[in-house]
Protein backbone atom coordinates (compact mmCIF):
# COMPACT_ATOMS: atom_id res chain seq x y z
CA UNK A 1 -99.53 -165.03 -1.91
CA UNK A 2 -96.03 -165.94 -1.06
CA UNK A 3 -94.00 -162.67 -2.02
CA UNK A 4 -90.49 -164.80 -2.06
CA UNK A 5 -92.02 -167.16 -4.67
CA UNK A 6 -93.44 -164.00 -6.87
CA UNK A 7 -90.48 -162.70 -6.69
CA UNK A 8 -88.42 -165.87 -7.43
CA UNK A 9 -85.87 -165.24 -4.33
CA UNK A 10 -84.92 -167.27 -0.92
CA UNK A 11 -86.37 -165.99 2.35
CA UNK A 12 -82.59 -165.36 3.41
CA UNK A 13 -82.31 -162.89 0.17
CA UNK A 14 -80.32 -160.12 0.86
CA UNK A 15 -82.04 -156.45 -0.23
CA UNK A 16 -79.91 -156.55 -3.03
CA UNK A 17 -80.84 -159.63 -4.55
CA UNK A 18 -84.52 -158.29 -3.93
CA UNK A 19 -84.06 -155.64 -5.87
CA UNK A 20 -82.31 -157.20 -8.74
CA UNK A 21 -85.17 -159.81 -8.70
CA UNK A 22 -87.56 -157.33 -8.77
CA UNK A 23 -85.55 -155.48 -11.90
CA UNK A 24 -85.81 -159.00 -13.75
CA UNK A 25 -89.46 -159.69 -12.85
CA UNK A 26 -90.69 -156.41 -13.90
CA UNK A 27 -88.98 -156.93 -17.06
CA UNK A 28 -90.73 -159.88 -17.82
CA UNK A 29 -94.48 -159.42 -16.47
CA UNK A 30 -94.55 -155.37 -17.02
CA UNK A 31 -97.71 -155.17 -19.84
CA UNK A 32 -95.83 -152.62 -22.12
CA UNK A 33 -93.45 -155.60 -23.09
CA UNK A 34 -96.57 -157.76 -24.82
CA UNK A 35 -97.91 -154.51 -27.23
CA UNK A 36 -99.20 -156.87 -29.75
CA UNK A 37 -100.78 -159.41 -27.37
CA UNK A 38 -104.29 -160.51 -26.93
CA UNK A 39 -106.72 -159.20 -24.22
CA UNK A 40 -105.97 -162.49 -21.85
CA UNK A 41 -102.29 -162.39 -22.16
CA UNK A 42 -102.16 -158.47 -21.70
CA UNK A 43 -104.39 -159.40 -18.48
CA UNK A 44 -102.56 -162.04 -17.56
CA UNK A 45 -99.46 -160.02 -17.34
CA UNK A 46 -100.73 -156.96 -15.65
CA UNK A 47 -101.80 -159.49 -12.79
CA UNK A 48 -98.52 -160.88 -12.56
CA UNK A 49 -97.21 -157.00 -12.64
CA UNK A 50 -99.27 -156.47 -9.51
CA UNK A 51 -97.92 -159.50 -7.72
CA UNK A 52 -94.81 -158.39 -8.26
CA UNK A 53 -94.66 -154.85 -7.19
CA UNK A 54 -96.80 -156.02 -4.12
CA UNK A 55 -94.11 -158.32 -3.39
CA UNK A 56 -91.50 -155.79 -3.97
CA UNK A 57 -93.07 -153.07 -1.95
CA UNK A 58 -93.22 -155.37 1.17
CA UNK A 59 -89.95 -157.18 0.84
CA UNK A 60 -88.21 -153.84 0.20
CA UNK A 61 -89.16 -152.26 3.39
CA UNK A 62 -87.46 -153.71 6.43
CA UNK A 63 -90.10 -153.52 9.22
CA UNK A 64 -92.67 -154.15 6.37
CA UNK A 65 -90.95 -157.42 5.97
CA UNK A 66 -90.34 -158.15 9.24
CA UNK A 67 -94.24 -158.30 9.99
CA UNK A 68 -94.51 -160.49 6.77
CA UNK A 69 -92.15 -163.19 7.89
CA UNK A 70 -93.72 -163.11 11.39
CA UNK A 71 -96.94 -164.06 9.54
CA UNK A 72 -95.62 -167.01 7.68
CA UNK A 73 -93.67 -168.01 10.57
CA UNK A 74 -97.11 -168.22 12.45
CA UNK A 75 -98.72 -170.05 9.70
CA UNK A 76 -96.27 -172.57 9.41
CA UNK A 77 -94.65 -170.25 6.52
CA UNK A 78 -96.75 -172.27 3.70
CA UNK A 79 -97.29 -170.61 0.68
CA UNK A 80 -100.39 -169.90 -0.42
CA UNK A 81 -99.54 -169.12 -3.91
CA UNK A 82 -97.43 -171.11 -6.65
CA UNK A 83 -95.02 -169.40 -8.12
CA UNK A 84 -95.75 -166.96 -11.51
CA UNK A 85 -97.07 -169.19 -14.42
CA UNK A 86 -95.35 -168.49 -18.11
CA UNK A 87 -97.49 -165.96 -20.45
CA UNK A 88 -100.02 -168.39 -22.49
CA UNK A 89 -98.96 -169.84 -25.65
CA UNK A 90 -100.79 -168.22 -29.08
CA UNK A 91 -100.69 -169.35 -32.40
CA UNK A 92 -98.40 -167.76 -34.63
CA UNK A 93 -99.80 -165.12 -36.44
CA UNK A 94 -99.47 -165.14 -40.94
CA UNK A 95 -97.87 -161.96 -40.68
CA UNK A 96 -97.88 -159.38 -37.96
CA UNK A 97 -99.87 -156.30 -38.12
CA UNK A 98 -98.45 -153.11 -39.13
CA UNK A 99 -97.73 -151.36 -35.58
CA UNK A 100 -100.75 -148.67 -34.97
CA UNK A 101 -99.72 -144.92 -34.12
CA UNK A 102 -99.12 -144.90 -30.43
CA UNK A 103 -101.88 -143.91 -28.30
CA UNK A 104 -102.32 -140.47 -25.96
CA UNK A 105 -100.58 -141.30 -22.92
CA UNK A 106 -103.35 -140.89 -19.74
CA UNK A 107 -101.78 -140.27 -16.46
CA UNK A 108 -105.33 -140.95 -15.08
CA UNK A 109 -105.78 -144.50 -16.53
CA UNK A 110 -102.15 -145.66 -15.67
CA UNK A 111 -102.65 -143.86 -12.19
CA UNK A 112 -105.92 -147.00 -12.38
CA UNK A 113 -103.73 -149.55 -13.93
CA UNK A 114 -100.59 -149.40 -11.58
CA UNK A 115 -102.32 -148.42 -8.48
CA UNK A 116 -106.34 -148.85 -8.31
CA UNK A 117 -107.81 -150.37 -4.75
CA UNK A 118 -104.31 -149.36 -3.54
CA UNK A 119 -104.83 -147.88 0.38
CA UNK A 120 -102.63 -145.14 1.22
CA UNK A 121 -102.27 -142.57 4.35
CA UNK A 122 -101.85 -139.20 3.13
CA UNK A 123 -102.04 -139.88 -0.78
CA UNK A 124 -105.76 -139.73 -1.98
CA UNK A 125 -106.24 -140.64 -6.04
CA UNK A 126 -109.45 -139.64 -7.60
CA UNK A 127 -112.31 -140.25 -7.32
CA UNK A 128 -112.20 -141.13 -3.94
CA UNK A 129 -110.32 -137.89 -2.42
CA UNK A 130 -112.29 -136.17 0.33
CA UNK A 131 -114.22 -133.38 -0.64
CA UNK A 132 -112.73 -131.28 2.19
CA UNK A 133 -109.21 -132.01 1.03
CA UNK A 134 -110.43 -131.24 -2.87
CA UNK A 135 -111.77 -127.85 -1.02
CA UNK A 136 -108.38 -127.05 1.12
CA UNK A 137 -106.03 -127.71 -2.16
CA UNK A 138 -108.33 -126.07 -4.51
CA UNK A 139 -107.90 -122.70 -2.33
CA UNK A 140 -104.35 -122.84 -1.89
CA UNK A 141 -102.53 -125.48 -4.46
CA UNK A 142 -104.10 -125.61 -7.76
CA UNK A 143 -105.61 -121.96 -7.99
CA UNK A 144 -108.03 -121.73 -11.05
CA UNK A 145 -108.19 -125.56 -11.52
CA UNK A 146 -111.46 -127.47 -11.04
CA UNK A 147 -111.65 -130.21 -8.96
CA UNK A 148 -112.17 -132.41 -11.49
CA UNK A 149 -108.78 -132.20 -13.06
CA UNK A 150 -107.56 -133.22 -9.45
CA UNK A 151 -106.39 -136.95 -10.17
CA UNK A 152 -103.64 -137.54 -6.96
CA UNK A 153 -103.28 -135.17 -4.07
CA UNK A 154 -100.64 -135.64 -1.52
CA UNK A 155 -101.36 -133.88 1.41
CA UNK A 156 -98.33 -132.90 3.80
CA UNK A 157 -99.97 -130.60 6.15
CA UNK A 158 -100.16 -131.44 10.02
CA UNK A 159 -103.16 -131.55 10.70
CA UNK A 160 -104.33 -132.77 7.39
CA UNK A 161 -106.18 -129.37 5.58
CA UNK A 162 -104.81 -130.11 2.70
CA UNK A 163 -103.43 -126.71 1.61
CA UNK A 164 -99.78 -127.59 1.37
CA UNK A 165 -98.70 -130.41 -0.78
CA UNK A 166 -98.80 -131.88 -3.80
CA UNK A 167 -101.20 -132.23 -6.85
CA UNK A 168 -101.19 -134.51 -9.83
CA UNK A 169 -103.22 -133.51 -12.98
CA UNK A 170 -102.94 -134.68 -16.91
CA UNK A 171 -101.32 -131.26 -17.43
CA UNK A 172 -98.93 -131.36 -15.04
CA UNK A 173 -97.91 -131.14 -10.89
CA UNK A 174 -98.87 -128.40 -8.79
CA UNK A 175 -96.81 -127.99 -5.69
CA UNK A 176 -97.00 -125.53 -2.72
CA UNK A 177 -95.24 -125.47 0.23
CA UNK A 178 -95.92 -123.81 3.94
CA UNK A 179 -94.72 -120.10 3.90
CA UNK A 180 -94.52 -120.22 -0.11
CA UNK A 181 -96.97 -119.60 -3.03
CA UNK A 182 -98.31 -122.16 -5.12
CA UNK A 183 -96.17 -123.15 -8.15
CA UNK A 184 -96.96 -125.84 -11.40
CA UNK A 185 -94.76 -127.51 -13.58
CA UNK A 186 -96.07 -128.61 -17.20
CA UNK A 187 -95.09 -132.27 -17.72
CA UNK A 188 -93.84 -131.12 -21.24
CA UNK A 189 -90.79 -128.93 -19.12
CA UNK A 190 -90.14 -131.84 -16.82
CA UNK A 191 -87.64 -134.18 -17.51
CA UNK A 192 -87.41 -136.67 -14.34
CA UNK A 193 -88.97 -136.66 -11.09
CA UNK A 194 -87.29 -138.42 -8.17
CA UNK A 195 -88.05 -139.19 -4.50
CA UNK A 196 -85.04 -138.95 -2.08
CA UNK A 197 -86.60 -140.03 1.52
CA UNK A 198 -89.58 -137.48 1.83
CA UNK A 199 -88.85 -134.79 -0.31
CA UNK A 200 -89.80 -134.74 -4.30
CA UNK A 201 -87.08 -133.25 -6.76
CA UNK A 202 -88.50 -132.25 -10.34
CA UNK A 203 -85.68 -131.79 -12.74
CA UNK A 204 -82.61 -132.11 -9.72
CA UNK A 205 -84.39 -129.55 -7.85
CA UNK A 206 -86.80 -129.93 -4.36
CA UNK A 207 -90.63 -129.00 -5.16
CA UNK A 208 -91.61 -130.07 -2.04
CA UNK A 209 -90.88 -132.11 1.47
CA UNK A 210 -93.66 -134.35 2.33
CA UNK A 211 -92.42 -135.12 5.98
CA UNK A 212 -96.08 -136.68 7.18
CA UNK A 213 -96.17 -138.40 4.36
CA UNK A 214 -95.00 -142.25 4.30
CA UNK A 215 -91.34 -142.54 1.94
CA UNK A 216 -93.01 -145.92 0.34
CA UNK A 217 -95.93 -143.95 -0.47
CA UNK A 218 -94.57 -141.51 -2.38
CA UNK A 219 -92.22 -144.25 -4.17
CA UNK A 220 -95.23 -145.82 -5.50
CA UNK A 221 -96.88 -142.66 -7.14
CA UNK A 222 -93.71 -141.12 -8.48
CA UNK A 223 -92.83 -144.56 -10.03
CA UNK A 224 -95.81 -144.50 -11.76
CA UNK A 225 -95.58 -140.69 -13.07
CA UNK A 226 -92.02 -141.58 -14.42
CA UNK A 227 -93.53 -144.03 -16.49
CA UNK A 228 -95.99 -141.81 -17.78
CA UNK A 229 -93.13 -139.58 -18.53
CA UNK A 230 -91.47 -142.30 -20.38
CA UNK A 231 -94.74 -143.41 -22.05
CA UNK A 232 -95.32 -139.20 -23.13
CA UNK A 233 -91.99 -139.38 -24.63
CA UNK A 234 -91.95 -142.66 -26.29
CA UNK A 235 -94.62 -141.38 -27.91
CA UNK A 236 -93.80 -138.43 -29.18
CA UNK A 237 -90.12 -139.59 -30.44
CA UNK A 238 -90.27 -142.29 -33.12
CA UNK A 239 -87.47 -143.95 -34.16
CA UNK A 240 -87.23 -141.77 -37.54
CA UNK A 241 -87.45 -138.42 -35.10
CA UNK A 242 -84.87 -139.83 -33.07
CA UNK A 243 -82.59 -140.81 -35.84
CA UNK A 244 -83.31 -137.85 -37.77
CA UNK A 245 -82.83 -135.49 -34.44
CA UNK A 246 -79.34 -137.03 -33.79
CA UNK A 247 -78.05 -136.79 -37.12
CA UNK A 248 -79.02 -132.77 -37.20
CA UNK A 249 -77.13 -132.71 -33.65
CA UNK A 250 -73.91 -134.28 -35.66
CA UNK A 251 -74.47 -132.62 -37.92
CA UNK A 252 -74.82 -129.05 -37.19
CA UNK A 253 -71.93 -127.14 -36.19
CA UNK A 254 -72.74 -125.69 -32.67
CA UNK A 255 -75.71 -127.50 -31.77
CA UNK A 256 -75.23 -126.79 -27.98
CA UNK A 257 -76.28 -123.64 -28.91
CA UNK A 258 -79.62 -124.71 -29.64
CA UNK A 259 -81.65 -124.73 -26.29
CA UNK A 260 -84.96 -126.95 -27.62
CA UNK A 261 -82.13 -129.20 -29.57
CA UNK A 262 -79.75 -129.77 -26.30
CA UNK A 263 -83.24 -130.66 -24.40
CA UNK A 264 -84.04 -132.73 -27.10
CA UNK A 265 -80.60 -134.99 -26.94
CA UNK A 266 -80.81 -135.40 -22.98
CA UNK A 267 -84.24 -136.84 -23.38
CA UNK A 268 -83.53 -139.23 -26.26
CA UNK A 269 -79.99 -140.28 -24.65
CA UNK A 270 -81.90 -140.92 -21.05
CA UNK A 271 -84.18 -143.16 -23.07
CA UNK A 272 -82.05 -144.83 -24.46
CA UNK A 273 -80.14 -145.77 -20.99
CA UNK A 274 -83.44 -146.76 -19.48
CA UNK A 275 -83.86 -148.96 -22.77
CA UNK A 276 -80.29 -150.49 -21.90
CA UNK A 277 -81.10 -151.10 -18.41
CA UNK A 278 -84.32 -152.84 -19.02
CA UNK A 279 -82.09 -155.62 -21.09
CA UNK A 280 -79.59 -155.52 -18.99
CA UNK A 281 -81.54 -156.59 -16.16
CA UNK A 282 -82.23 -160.03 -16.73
CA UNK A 283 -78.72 -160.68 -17.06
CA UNK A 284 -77.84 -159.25 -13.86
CA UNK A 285 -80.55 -161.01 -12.24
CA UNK A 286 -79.29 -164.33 -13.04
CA UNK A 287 -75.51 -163.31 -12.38
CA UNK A 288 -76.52 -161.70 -9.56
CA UNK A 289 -74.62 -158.29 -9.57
CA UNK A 290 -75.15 -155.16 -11.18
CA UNK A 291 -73.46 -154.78 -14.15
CA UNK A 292 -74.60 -151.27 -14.99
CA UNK A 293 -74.00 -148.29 -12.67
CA UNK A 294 -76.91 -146.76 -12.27
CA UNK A 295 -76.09 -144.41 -9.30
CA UNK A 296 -72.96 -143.25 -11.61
CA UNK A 297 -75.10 -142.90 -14.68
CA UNK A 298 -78.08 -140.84 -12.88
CA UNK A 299 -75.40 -138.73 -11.39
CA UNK A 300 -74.29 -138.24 -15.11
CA UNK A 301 -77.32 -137.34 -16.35
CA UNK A 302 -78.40 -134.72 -13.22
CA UNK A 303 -75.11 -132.95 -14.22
CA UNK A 304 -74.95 -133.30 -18.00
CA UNK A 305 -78.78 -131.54 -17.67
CA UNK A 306 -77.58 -128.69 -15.81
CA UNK A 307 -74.03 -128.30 -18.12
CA UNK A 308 -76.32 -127.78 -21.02
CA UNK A 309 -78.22 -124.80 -19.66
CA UNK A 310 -74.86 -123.00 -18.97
CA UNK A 311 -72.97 -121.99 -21.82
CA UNK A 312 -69.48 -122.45 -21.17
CA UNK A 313 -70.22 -126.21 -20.24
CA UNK A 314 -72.69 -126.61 -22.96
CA UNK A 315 -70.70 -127.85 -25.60
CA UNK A 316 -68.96 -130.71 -23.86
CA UNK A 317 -72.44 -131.65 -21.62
CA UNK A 318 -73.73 -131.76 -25.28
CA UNK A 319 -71.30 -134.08 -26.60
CA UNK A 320 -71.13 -136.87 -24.08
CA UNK A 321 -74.39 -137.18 -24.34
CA UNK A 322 -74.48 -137.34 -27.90
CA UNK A 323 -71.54 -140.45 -27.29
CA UNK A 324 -74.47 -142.06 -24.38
CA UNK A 325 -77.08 -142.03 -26.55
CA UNK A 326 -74.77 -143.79 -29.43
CA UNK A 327 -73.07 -145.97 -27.07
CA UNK A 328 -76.80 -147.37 -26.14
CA UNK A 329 -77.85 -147.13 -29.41
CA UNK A 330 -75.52 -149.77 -30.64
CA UNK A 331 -75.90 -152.07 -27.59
CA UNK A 332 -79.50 -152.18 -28.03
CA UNK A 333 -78.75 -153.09 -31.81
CA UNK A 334 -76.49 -155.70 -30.18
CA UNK A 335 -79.24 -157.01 -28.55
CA UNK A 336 -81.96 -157.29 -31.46
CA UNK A 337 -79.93 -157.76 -34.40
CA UNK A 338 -79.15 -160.97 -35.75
CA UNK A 339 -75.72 -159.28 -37.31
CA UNK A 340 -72.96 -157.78 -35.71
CA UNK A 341 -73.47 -153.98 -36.00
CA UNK A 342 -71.65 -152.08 -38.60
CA UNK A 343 -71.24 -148.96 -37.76
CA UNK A 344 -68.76 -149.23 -34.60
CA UNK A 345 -67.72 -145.35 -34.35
CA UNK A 346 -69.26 -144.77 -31.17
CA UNK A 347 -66.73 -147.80 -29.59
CA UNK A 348 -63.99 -144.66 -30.03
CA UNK A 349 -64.00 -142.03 -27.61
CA UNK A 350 -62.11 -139.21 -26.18
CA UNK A 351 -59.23 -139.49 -23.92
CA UNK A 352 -61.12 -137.32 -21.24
CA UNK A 353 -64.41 -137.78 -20.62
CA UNK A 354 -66.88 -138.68 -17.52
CA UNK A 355 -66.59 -141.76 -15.98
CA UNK A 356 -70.15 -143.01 -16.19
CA UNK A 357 -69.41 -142.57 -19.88
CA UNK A 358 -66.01 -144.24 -20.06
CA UNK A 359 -67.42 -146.84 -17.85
CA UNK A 360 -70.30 -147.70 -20.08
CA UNK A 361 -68.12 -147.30 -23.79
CA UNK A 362 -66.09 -150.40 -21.98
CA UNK A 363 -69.69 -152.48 -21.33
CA UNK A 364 -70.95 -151.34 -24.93
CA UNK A 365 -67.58 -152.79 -25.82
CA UNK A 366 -67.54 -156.12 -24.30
CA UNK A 367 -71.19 -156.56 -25.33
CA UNK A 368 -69.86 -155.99 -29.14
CA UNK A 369 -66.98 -158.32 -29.14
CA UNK A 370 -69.20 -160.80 -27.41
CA UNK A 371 -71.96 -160.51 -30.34
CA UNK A 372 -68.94 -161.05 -32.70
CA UNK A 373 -67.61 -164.05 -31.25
CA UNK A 374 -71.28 -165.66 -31.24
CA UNK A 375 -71.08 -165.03 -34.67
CA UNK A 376 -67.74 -165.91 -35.46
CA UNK A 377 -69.22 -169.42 -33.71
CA UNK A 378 -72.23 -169.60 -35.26
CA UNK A 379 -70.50 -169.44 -38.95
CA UNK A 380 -67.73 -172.20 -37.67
CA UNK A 381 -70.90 -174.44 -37.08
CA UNK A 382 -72.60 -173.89 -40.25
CA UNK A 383 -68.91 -174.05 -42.29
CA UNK A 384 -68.93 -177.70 -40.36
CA UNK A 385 -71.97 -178.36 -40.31
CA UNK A 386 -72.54 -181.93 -42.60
C-alpha cells in the first residue's frame, strides 16, 4: 500500500499538508458519514478508513516515515496500491426510510472496528491482554471490577506489572498512578479526553503520565474513545433536545446558574464545532490552509468549561458559548440548506468577547454572504434563463 497515494499527497508533502489530507480523507471514507448505506458500501468505506489512518499514523511520525521512504526507495518506490476507489454507485431508493432510533454506543465494538489486529507495546485490548497484567491491574487499578469488564489496559509501570496505568471499560476509565490510589471517571462526567506527549488529561486535567508508553500509541486509543464520546452524545441529544435545550438557555433568566444546564450548553456547542470542522475540512484540504483555528477554539473551550464551574465567570463563559453554538448552528444550515438562512441574529455580537469567538462570527459571516451571493446568482440565471 502506498500511504502517499491513500492519502492523496506528494512524497515531498510537508506535515501540514499531511494532516490536512488526512482531515479531508477521513471526512470522506469515515463509515459514520454513509448511515443509510448498504452492508458493501459501509464495508467498503471502513476499509478505506483503515488505509487511511494507517497511512496517517506512519506519515505523521517522522522516524516512522523515514523507515517508510527508505523502503520504497529500496524497492524502486513503486506503489503497490492504486489510489482509493469512489464509494459504489446504488440505485436510488423510492423514498428513504424513516431514520431508526440511534443505537447504544459500544466502546468495545468501536475499540474492534477502529483498532482490531492492531499491535501495540504497552497497550493490550481485550481479549488478548495477559492474564498476569489482568491480575496486576485488577489488584491495584480497577478494585471491585472483574476482569471481564477490562476492554484496554495501558500499562505504564517499569517493569511491566501492570499496577499503575490506565484502564478502559464501557462504564468508564480507571486510572492510578505510582504513589497514588486508584481513581475512575464515569464517561457520563467526562467531557473530552486529550493526549499531550505522554500524559492523558480528562476534562483539562492530568489522570495520568504514561512515560513507557509510546505517544502514537496512546493517540490511537484516545482518538478512538473521543469518538465514542461523540457517538454517546450524539446519541443522547437529538436535534429537538438540542433545540429545545438552547431555547430554555435563552430563555431563562440566569441559566448559568443552572449547573446540569451550563454542562449541557458546553457539550452541545463543542458538537456543534466538531460538526463545523468536519465540513470545513474538505475545503481546507483543497485550499490548502486551515481556515478554522482549532488550537484557538480548543483553548476556548478548556477555559469556557472551567468559567462555568466558577460563579463569578459563569455568566459570561455561559453566554459565548451560547453565541458558538449559534454561530455553528447557522453555518451548518449554510451548508445543508438550499436557502439562505433566516434567522441571522447570531451574525451580531458583543463588542468584547473572546477571540476564538470573534474570529469564528467573521468565518460564520463570510460563509453567509457567500451562500447569499450563490443565490443571488442562481436567481439571475433562472430570471435569464430562455
Amino acid at each position: 500500500m502506498n500511504h502517499y497515494e491513500v492519502l492523496g499527497v506528494r512524497p515531498t508533502a510537508s506535515p501540514q499538508e499531511i494532516e490536512l489530507a488526512y482531515r479531508a480523507r477521513r471526512t470522506q471514507y469515515h463509515p459514520d458519514k454513509y448511515p443509510q448505506a448498504d452492508e458493501a458500501t459501509v464495508r467498503w468505506a471502513t476499509e478505506q478508513m483503515q488505509q487511511v489512518n494507517e497511512a496517517f499514523e506512519t506519515l505523521s511520525d517522522a522516524d516512522a516515515r523515514a523507515r517508510y521512504d527508505a523502503g520504497r526507495q529500496a524497492e524502486g518506490g513503486r506503489a503497490t496500491d492504486a489510489r482509493p476507489q469512489r464509494p459504489p454507485k446504488r440505485e436510488a431508493a423510492a423514498a428513504p426510510a424513516p431514520a431508526p432510533a440511534p443505537a447504544p454506543v459500544s466502546l468495545a465494538a468501536l475499540l474492534k472496528q477502529r483498532l482490531g489486529g492492531v499491535t501495540f507495546t504497552r497497550v493490550y485490548l481485550a481479549p488478548y491482554i495477559p492474564p498476569k497484567k489482568l491480575t496486576g491491574a485488577g489488584s491495584s487499578i480497577v478494585l471491585g471490577e472483574g476482569d471481564d469488564k477490562v476492554l484496554v489496559l495501558i500499562d505504564a509501570t517499569v517493569f511491566g506489572g501492570a499496577k499503575e496505568g490506565i484502564v478502559l471499560t464501557e462504564e468508564g476509565i480507571h486510572f492510578k498512578e505510582l504513589g497514588s490510589s486508584a481513581q475512575r471517571r464515569f464517561w457520563e462526567d467526562i467531557r473530552e479526553v486529550e493526549v499531550r506527549g505522554t500524559k492523558v488529561l480528562v476534562n483539562g486535567s492530568a489522570i495520568a503520565d504514561c512515560t513507557m508508553c509510546e505517544k502514537r500509541e496512546l493517540l490511537q486509543v484516545f482518538g478512538v474513545v473521543r469518538e465514542f464520546l461523540l457517538a454517546r452524545h450524539a446519541a443522547t441529544s437529538s436535534p429537538a433536545r438540542t433545540a429545545e435545550m438552547m431555547r430554555r438557555a435563552q430563555q431563562s433568566d440566569t441559566p448559568w446558574t443552572n449547573p446540569v444546564v451550563c454542562q449541557e450548553i458546553f457539550n452541545i456547542a463543542r458538537q456543534r464545532v466538531l460538526q463545523l470542522s468536519d465540513l470545513m475540512e474538505p475545503f481546507e484540504a483543497e485550499y490548502g490552509e486551515e481556515i478554522l483555528n482549532r488550537e484557538e477554539l480548543a483553548e476556548f473551550f478548556a477555559t469556557a468549561g472551567a468559567a462555568i464551574q466558577d460563579p463569578s465567570k459563569a455568566q459570561r463563559a455561559f453566554q459565548f458559548l451560547v453565541d458558538t453554538g449559534s454561530l455553528c448552528e447557522l453555518a451548518i444550515e449554510c451548508a445543508e440548506e438550499d436557502q439562505p438562512p433566516s434567522d441571522r441574529d447570531a451574525l451580531n455580537g458583543p463588542l468584547q468577547e473572546p477571540q476564538a469567538v470573534r474570529h469564528l462570527r467573521q468565518i460564520v459571516r463570510g460563509i453567509v454572504e457567500s451562500r447569499d451571493q450563490n443565490h443571488r446568482s442562481a436567481q439571475a440565471r433562472q430570471f435569464f434563463d430562455r
